[in-house]
Protein backbone atom coordinates (compact mmCIF):
# COMPACT_ATOMS: atom_id res chain seq x y z
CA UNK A 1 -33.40 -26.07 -57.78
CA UNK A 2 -30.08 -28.20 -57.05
CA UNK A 3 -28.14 -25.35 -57.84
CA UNK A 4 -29.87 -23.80 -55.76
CA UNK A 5 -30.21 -26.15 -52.78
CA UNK A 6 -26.45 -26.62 -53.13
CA UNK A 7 -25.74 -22.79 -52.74
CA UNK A 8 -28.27 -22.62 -49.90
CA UNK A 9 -26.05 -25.56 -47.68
CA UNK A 10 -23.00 -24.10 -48.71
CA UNK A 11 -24.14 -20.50 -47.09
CA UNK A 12 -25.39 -22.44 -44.01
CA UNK A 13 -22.55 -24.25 -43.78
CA UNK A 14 -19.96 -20.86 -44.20
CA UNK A 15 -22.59 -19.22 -41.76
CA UNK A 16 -22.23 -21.35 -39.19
CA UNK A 17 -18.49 -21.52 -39.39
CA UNK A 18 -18.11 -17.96 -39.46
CA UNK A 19 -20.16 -17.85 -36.12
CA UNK A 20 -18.03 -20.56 -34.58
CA UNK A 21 -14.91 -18.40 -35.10
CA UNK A 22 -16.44 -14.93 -34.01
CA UNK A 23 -17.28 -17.00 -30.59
CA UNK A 24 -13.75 -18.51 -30.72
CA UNK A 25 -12.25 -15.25 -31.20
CA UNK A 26 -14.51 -13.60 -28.35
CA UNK A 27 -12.68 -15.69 -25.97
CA UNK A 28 -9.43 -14.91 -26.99
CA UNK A 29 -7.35 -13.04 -24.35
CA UNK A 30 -5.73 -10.39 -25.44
CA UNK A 31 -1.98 -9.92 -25.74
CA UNK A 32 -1.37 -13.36 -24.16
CA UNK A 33 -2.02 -11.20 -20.68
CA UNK A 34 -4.23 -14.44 -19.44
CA UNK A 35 -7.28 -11.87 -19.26
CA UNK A 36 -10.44 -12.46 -20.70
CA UNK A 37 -11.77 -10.07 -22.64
CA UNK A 38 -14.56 -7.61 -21.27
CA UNK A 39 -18.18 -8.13 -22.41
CA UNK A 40 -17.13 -11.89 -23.14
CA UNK A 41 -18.90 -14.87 -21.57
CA UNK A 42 -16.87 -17.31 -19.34
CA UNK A 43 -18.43 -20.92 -18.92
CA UNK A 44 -22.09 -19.60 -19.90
CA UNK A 45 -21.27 -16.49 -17.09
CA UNK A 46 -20.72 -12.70 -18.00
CA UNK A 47 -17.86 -10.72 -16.51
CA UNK A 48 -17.60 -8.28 -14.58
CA UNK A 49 -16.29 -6.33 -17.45
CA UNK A 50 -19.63 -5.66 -18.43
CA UNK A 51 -19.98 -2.91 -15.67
CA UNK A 52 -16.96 -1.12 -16.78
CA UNK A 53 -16.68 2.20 -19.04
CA UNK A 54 -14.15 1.92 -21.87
CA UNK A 55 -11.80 3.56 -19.12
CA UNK A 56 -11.81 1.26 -16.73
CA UNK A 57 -11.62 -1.67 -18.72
CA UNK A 58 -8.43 0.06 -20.25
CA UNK A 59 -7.03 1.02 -16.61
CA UNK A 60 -7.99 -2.88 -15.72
CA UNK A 61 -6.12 -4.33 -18.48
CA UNK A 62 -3.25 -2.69 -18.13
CA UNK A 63 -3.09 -3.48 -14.26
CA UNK A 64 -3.49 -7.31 -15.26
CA UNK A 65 -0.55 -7.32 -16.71
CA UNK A 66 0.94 -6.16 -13.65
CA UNK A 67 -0.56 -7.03 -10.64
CA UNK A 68 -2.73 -10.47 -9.37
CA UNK A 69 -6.54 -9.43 -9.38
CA UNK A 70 -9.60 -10.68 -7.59
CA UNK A 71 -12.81 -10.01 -7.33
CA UNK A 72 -14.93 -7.96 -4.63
CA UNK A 73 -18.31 -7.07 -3.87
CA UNK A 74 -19.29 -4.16 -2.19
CA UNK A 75 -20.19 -5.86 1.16
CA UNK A 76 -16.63 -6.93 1.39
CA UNK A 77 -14.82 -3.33 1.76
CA UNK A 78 -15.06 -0.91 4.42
CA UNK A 79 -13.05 2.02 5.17
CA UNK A 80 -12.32 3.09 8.70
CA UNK A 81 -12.56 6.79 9.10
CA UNK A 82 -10.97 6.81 12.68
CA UNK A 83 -7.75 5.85 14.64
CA UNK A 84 -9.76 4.30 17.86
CA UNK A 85 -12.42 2.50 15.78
CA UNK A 86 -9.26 1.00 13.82
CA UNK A 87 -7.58 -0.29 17.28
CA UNK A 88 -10.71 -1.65 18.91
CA UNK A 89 -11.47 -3.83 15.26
CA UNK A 90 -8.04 -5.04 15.43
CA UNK A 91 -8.97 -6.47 19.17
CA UNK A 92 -12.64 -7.42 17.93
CA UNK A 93 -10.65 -9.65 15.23
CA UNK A 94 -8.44 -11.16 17.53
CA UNK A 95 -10.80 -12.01 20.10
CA UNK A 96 -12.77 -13.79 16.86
CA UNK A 97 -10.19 -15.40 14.76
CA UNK A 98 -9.64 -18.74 15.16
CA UNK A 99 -7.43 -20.44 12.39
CA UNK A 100 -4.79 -17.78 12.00
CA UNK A 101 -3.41 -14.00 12.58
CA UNK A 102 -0.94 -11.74 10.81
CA UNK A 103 0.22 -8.14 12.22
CA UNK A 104 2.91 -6.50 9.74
CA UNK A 105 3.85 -3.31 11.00
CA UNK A 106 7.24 -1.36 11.02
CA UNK A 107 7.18 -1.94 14.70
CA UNK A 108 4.42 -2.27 17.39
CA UNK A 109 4.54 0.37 20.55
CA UNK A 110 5.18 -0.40 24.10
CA UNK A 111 2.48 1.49 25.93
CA UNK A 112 -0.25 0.49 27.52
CA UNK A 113 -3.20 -0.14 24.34
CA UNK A 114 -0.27 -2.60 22.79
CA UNK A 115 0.50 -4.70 25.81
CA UNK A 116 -3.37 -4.86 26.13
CA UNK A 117 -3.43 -6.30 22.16
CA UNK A 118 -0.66 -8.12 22.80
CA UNK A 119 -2.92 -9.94 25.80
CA UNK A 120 -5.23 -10.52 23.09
CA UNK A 121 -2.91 -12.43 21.61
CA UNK A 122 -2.40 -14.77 24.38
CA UNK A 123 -6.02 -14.99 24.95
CA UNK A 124 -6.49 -16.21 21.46
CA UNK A 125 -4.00 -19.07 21.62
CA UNK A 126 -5.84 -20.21 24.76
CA UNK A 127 -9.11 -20.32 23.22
CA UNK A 128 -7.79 -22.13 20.22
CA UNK A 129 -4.61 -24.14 20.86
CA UNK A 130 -4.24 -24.65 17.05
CA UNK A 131 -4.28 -21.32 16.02
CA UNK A 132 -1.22 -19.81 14.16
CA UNK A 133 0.35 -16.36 14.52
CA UNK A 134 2.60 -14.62 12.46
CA UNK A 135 4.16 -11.28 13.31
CA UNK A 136 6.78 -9.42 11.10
CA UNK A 137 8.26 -6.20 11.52
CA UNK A 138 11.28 -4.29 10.76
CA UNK A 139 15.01 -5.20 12.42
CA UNK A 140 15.45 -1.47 12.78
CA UNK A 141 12.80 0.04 14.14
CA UNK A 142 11.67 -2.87 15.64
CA UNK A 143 14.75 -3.64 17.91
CA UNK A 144 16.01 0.14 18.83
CA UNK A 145 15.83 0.91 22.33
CA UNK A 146 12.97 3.85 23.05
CA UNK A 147 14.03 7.63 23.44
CA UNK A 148 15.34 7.50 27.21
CA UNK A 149 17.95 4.12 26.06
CA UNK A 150 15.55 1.64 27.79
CA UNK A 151 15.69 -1.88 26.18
CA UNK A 152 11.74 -1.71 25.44
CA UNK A 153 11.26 -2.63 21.88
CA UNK A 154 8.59 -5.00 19.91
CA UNK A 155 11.33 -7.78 20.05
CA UNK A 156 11.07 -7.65 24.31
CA UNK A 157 7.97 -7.52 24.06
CA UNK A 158 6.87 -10.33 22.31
CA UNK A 159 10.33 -12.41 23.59
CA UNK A 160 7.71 -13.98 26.05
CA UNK A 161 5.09 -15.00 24.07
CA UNK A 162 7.20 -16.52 21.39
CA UNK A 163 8.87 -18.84 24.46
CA UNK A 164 5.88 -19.71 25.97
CA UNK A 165 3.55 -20.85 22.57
CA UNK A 166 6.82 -21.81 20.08
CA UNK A 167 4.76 -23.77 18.32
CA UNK A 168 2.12 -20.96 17.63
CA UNK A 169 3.81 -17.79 17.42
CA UNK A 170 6.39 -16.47 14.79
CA UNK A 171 8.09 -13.21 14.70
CA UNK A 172 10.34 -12.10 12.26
CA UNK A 173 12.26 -8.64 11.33
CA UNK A 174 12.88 -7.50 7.99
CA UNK A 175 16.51 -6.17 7.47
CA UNK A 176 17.29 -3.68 4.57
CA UNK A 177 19.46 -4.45 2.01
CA UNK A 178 20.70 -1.27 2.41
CA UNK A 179 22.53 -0.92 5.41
CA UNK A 180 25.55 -3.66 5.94
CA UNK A 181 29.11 -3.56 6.43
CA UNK A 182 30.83 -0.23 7.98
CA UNK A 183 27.36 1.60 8.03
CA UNK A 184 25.95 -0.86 9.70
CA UNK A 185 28.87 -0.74 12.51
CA UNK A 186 28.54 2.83 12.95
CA UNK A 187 25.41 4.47 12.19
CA UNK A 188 23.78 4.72 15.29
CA UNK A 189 20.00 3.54 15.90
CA UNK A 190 17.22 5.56 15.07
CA UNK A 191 19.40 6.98 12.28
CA UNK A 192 19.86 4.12 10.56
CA UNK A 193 16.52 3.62 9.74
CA UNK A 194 17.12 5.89 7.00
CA UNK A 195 18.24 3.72 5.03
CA UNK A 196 15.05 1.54 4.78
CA UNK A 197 12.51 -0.31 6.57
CA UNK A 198 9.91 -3.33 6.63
CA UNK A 199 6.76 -0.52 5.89
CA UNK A 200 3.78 -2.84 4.73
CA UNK A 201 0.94 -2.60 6.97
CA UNK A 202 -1.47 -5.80 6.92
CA UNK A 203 -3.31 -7.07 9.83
CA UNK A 204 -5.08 -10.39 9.26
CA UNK A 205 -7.83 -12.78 10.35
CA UNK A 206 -8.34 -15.96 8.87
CA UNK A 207 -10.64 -14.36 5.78
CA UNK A 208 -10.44 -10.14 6.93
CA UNK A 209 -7.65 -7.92 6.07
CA UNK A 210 -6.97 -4.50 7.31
CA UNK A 211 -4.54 -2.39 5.33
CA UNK A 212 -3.18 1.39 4.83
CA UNK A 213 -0.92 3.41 6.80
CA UNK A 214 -1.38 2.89 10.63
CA UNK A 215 1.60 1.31 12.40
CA UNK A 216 0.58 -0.67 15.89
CA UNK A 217 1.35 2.14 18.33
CA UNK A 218 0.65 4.71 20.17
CA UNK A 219 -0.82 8.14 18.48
CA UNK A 220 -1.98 5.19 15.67
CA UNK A 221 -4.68 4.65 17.98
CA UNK A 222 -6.02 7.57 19.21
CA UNK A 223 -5.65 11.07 17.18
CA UNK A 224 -2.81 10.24 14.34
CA UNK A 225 -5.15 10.54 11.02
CA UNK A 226 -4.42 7.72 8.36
CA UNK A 227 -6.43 5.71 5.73
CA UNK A 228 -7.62 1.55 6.67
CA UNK A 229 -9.08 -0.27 4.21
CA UNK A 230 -11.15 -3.54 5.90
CA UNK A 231 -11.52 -6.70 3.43
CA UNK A 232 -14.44 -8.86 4.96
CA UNK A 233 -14.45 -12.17 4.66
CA UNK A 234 -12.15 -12.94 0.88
CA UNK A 235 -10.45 -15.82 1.28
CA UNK A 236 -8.43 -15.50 -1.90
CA UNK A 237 -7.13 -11.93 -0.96
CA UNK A 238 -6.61 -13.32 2.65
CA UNK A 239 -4.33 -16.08 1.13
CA UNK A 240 -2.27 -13.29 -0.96
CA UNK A 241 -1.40 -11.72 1.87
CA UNK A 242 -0.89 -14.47 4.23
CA UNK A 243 1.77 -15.75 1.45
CA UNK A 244 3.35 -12.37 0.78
CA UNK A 245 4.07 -11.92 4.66
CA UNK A 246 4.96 -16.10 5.08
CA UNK A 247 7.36 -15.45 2.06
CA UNK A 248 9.29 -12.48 3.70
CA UNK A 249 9.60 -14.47 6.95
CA UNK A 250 11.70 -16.49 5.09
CA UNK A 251 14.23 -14.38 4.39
CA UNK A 252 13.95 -11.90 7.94
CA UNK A 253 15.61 -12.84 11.09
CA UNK A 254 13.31 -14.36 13.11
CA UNK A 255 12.95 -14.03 16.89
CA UNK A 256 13.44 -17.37 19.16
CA UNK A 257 12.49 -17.97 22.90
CA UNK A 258 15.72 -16.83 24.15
CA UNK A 259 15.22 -13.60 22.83
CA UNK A 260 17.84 -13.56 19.91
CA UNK A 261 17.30 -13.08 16.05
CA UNK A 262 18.44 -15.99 14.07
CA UNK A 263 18.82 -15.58 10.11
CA UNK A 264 16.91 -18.74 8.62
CA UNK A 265 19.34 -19.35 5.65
CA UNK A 266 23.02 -20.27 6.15
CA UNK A 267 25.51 -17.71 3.91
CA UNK A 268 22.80 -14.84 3.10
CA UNK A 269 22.68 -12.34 6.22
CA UNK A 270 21.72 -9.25 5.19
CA UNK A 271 24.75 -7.33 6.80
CA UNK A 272 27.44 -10.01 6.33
CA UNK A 273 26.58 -11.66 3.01
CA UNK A 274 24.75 -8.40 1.71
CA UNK A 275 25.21 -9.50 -2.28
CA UNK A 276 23.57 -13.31 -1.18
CA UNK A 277 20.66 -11.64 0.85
CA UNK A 278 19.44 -9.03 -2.34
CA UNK A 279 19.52 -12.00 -4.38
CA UNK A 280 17.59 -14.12 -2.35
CA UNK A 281 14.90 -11.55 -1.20
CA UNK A 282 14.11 -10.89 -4.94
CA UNK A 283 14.22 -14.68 -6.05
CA UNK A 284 11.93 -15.25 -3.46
CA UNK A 285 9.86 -12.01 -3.23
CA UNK A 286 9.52 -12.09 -7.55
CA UNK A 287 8.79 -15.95 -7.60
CA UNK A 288 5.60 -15.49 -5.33
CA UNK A 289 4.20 -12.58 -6.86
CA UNK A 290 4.51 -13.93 -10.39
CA UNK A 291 2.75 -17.04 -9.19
CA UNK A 292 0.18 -14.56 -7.86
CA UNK A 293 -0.42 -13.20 -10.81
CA UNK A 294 -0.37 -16.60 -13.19
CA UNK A 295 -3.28 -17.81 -10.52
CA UNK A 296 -5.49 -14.82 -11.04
CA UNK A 297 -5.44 -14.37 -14.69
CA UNK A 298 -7.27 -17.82 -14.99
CA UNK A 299 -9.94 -16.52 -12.57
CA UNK A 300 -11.55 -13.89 -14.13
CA UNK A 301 -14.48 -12.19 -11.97
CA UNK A 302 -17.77 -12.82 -12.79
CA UNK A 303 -20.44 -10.57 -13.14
CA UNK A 304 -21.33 -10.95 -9.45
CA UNK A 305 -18.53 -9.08 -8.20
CA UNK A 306 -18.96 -5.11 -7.79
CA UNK A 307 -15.13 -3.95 -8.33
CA UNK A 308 -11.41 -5.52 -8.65
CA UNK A 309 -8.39 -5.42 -6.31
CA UNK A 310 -5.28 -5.09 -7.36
CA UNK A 311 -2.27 -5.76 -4.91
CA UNK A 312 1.18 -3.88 -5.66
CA UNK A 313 4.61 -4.81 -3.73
CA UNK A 314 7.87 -2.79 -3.81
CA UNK A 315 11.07 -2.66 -2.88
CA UNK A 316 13.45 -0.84 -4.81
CA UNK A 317 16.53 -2.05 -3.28
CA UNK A 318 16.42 -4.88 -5.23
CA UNK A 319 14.82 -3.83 -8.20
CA UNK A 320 11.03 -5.03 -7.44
CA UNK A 321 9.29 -2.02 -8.50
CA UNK A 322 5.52 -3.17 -9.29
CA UNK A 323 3.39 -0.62 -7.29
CA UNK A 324 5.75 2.29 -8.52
CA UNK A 325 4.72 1.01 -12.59
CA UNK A 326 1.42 0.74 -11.77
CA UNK A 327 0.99 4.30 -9.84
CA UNK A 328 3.13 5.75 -12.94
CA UNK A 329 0.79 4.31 -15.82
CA UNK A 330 -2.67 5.74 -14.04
CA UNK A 331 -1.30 8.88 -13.08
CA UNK A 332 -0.14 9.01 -17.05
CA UNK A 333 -2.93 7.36 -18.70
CA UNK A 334 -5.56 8.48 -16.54
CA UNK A 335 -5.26 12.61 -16.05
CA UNK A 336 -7.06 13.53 -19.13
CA UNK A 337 -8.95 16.90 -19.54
CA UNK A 338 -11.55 17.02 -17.21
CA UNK A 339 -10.36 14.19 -14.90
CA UNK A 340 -9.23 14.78 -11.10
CA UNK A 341 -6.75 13.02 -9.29
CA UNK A 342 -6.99 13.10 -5.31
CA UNK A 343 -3.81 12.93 -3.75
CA UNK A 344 -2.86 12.89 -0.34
CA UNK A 345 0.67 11.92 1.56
CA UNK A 346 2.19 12.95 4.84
CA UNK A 347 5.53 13.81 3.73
CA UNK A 348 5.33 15.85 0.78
CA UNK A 349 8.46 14.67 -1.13
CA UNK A 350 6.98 13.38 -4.62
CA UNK A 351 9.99 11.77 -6.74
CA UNK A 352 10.87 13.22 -9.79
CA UNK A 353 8.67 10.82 -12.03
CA UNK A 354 5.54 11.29 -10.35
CA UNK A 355 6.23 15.22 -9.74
CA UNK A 356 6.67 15.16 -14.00
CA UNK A 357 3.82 13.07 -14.11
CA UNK A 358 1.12 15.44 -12.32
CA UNK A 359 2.52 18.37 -13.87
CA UNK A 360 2.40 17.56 -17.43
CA UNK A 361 -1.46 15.96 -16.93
CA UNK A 362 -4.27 17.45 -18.64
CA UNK A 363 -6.69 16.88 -15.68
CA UNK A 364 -6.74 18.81 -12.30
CA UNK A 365 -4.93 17.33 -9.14
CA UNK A 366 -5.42 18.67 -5.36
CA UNK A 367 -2.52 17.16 -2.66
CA UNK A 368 -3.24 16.57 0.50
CA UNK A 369 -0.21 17.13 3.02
CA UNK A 370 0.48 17.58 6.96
CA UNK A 371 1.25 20.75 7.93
CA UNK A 372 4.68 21.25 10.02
CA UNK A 373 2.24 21.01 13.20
CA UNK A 374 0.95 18.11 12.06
CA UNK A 375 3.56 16.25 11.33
CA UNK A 376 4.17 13.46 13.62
CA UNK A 377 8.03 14.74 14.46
CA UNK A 378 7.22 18.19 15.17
CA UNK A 379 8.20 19.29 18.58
CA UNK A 380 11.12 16.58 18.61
CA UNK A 381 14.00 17.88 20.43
CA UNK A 382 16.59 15.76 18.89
CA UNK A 383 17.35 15.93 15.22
CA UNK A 384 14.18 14.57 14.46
CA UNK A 385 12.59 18.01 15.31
CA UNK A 386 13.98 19.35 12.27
CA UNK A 387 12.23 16.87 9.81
CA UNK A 388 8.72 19.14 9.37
CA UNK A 389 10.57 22.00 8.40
CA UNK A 390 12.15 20.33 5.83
CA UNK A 391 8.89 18.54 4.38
CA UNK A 392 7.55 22.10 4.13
CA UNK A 393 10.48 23.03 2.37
CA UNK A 394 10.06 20.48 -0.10
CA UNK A 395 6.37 21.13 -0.22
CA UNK A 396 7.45 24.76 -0.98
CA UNK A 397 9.44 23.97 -3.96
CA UNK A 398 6.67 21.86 -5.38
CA UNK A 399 4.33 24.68 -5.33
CA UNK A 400 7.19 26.79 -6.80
CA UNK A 401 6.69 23.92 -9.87
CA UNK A 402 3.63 24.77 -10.01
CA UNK A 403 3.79 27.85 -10.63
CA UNK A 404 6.81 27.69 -12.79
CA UNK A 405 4.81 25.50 -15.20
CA UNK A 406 1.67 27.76 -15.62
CA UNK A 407 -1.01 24.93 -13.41
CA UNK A 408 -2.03 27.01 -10.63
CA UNK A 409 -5.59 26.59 -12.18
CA UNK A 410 -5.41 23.08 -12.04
CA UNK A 411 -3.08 22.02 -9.32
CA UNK A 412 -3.15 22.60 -6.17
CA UNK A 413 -2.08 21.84 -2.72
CA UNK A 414 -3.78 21.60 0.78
CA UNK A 415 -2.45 21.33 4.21
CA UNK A 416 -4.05 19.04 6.88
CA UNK A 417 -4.18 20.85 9.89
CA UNK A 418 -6.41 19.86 13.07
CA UNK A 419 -5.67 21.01 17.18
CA UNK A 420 -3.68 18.30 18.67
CA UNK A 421 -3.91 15.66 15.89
CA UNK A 422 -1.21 14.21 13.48
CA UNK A 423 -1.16 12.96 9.70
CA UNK A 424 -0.43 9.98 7.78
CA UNK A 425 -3.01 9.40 4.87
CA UNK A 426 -1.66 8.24 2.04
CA UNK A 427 -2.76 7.10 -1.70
CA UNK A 428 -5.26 9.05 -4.33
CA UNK A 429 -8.54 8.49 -5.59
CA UNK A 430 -9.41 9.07 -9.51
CA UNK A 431 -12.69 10.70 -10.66
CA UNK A 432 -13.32 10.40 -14.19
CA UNK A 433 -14.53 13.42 -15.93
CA UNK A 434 -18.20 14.85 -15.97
CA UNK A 435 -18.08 12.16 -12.70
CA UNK A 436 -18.51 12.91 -9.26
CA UNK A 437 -17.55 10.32 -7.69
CA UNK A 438 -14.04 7.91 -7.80
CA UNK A 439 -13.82 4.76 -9.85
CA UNK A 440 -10.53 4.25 -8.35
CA UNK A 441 -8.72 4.57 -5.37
CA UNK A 442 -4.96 3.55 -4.17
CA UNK A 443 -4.51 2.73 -0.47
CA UNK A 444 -1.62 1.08 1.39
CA UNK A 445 2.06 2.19 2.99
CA UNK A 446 4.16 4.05 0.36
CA UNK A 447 3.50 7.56 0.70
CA UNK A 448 4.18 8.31 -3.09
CA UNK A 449 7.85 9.78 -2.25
CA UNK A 450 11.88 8.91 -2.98
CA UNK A 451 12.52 6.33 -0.09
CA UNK A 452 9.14 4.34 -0.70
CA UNK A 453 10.43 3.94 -3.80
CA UNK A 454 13.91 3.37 -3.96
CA UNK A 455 14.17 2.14 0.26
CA UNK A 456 11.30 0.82 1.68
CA UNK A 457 9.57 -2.57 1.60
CA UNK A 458 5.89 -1.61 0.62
CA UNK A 459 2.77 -3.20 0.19
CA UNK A 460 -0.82 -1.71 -1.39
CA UNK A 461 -4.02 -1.82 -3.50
CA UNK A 462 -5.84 -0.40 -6.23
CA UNK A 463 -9.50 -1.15 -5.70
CA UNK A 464 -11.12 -0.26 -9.46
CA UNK A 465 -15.00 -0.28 -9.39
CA UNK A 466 -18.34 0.99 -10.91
CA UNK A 467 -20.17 0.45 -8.69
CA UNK A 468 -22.08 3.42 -6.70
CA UNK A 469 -21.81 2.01 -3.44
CA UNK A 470 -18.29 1.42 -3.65
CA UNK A 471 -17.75 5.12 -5.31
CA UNK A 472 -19.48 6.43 -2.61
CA UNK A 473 -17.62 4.83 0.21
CA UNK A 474 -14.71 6.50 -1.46
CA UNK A 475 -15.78 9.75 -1.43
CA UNK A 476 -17.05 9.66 1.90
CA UNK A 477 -13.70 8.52 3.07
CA UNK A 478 -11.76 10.73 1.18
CA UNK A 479 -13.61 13.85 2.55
CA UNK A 480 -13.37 12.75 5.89
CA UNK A 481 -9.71 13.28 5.55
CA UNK A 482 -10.03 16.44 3.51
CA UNK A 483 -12.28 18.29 6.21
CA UNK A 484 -9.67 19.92 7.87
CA UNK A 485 -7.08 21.57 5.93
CA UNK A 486 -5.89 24.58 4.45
CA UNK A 487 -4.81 25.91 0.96
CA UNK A 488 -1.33 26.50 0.45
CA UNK A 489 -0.74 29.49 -0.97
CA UNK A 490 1.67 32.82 -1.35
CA UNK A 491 0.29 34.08 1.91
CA UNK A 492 0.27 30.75 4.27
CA UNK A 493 4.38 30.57 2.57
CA UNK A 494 5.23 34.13 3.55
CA UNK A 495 4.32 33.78 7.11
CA UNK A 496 7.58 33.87 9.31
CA UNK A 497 7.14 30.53 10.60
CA UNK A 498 7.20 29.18 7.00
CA UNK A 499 10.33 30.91 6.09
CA UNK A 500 13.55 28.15 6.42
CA UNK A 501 16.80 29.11 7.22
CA UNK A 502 19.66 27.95 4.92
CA UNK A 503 20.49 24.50 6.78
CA UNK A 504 17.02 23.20 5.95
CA UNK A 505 17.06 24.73 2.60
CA UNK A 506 20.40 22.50 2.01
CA UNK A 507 19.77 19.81 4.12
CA UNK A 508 16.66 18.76 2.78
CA UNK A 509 17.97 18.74 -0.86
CA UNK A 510 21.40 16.33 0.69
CA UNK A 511 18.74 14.31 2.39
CA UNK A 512 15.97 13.85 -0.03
CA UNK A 513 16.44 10.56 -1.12
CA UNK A 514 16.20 9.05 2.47
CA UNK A 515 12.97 11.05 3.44
């Protein structure tokens, strides 16, 4: 019996020690990534990992280790289906914010629905003296005089509001790292925005985000076709962005009352101290989003949250190339036999990895593109007019991939196409397979081609979710932008207006890497 006895506190004993270390181990994180494991508890609360197929937890892990993530429940997102509800919730949220505002756009217009927002502005500093606004868009496109030489630009036209509320109002323009010295003395404007541009898109107020593709002007607002994301009331996401746009005021010129740009730091001007300025933007632009992502991994999502977010920056130039990692590791990971991958981007010029990428997949992909008509430049009767032939050109040779590598059963490509409308969606949406419905969706500025990656300053989202509410307000947006297009196909390719002549044929393989 004391043998006995002695054996029988001994098990106990090892029993409960053995349980102690399968609970330690349960909350290990894996691969030092800062990410607790799915199906663990946190503080007596289950995660939202829970929810998740063995997919998506995979997808999610690997995105941890490269992006910040937060939490999101399915109250929080909306997507905006048109270009005039989009404008009138921008003025809603001005005419209700009261802390702060932040419009990032490549530029803002100059007609009459942008003075009006700019008002808005003015009304809102009014109504609360304390308020802060932030404005940032690019030194380019931003500053270039309009089409008949006029100096009417986003810098005149906020000039005035920045000298009357100083203390309210910043503005700032991003210059690329790519255009100093000689180029910058010679290539004319309009032109030189070739070479790169501010292109994140966020509009924010004090908790709400919008994001996607729409720029602040003109067609943006009434029949130019794009994607907007809405983020209701997330005060962690609104921070992220607040910081991301507050960190690349510091190093863009910023606009003062007297209506010149003044660089903020002494001996690292983009054109005349080129070498200084690509240092400085990625010190500063990698220091914040590292911090980002240190924050989030000790925040896991709890089980009340109905999806993740997962913010992506870019800029090639200087060798920040997050969202283009991310985008490459679902589209490699993620096309498996029986998957589909929804694409769609306005200028049809896929770089070389992703091209690879989609091709080689086991899973079926459909693009969505802007026919020559619907491209934003057709009808130009500068140089400019000449830029939808040459997307159609490249879109051609794509489809000639296709068809060189045996996928016509599994990839294909469609053509948006609608009377007197433009478009600029951008992004894809994943669908698992035997689902219906995506678990994932990308949405934000690069449009997935050679100068968002290597050129442009870019800023987007992966929202990953379960959840059937969520799913379904990602379908539902994606087929509003599918409804009116066309298949691209021998036929549509052999009609005389589709045939190039031998300039665009050249041209747009010269010119590639700035389109």
């Amino acid at each position: 019996p004391t043998e006995f006895s002695t054996f029988s506190s001994t098990f106990s004993t090892f029993s409960r020690f053995s349980s102690m270390i399968r609970t330690l181990s349960s909350l290990k994180r894996p691969n030092g990534l800062g990410f607790n494991a799915p199906n663990t508890i946190l503080r007596g609360k289950t995660t939202i990992y829970r929810k998740f197929s063995t997919q998506s937890k995979e997808i999610s892990q690997f995105l941890s280790k490269k992006c910040p993530s937060f939490g999101v429940k399915s109250n929080q997102l909306q997507f905006i289906h048109d270009p005039s509800v989009f404008y009138g919730q921008i003025l809603d949220s001005i005419d209700k914010a009261k802390e702060r505002i932040v419009l990032t756009s490549l530029y803002i217009g100059v007609g009459e629905k942008e003075v009006a927002l700019i008002e808005k502005l003015r009304e809102a500093i009014e109504r609360n003296p304390n308020i802060s606004i932030t404005l940032l868009f690019d030194a380019l496109r931003g500053t270039r005089p309009d089409e008949k030489g006029n100096h009417t630009s986003s810098s005149i036209l906020f000039e005035k509001l920045v000298s009357r509320f100083p203390n309210n109002v910043k503005c700032s323009f991003f210059h690329t790292p790519k255009l100093y010295g000689l180029l910058k003395k010679f290539v004319p404007p309009r032109i030189n925005e070739v070479f790169g541009v501010q292109h994140m898109k966020v509009y924010l107020f004090d908790q709400d985000v919008i994001t996607g593709g729409a720029n602040l002007g003109g067609s943006y607002f009434v029949n130019r076709q794009d994607r907007y994301l809405w983020m209701k009331e997330h005060k962690e996401l609104s921070d992220y962005f607040n910081e991301l746009v507050q960190t690349t005021t510091t190093f863009s010129y910023e606009l003062k009352g007297d209506g010149q740009l003044h660089f903020p730091v002494k001996g690292s001007d983009p054109v005349d101290n080129n070498s200084q300025f690509k240092q400085l933007v990625f010190d500063k632009l990698n220091t914040f989003y590292e911090q980002k992502k240190a924050e989030t991994s000790n925040r896991t999502p709890l089980e009340e949250s109905d999806g993740l977010i997962f913010p992506t920056i870019q800029l090639g130039s200087v060798n920040i190339k997050n969202d283009e990692e991310a985008v490459s590791e679902i589209m490699r990971s993620e096309l498996i036999e029986g998957s589909k991958l929804l694409v769609c981007s306005p200028y049809l010029n896929l770089t070389s990895n992703y091209q690879e990428l989609l091709l080689n997949g086991k899973g079926s992909v459909e693009i969505t593109t802007a026919s020559p008509k619907a491209n934003a430049f057709f009808g130009e009767k500068d140089i400019s007019g000449f830029i939808p032939s040459a997307y159609a050109e490249m879109g051609r040779r794509f489809f000639q991939s296709v068809r060189k590598h045996k996928k016509e059963s599994t990839v294909s490509i469609r053509e948006y196409i609608r009377s007197g409308w433009t478009f600029h969606g951008k992004g894809f949406w994943y669908i698992p397979p035997k689902e219906e419905t995506p678990v994932l969706t990308l949405i934000g500025s690069a449009n997935l081609g050679e100068r968002s990656a290597d050129r442009d300053l870019e800023s987007q989202v992966v929202i990953l979710s379960e959840n059937q509410e969520i799913r379904e307000k990602m379908m539902n947006e994606y087929k509003n932008l599918s409804g009116s297009t066309e298949e691209v196909n021998n036929e549509l390719l052999a009609r005389e207006d589709r045939k190039p002549d031998w300039k665009i044929r050249i041209g747009s393989r010269i010119l590639s890497s700035f389109m």
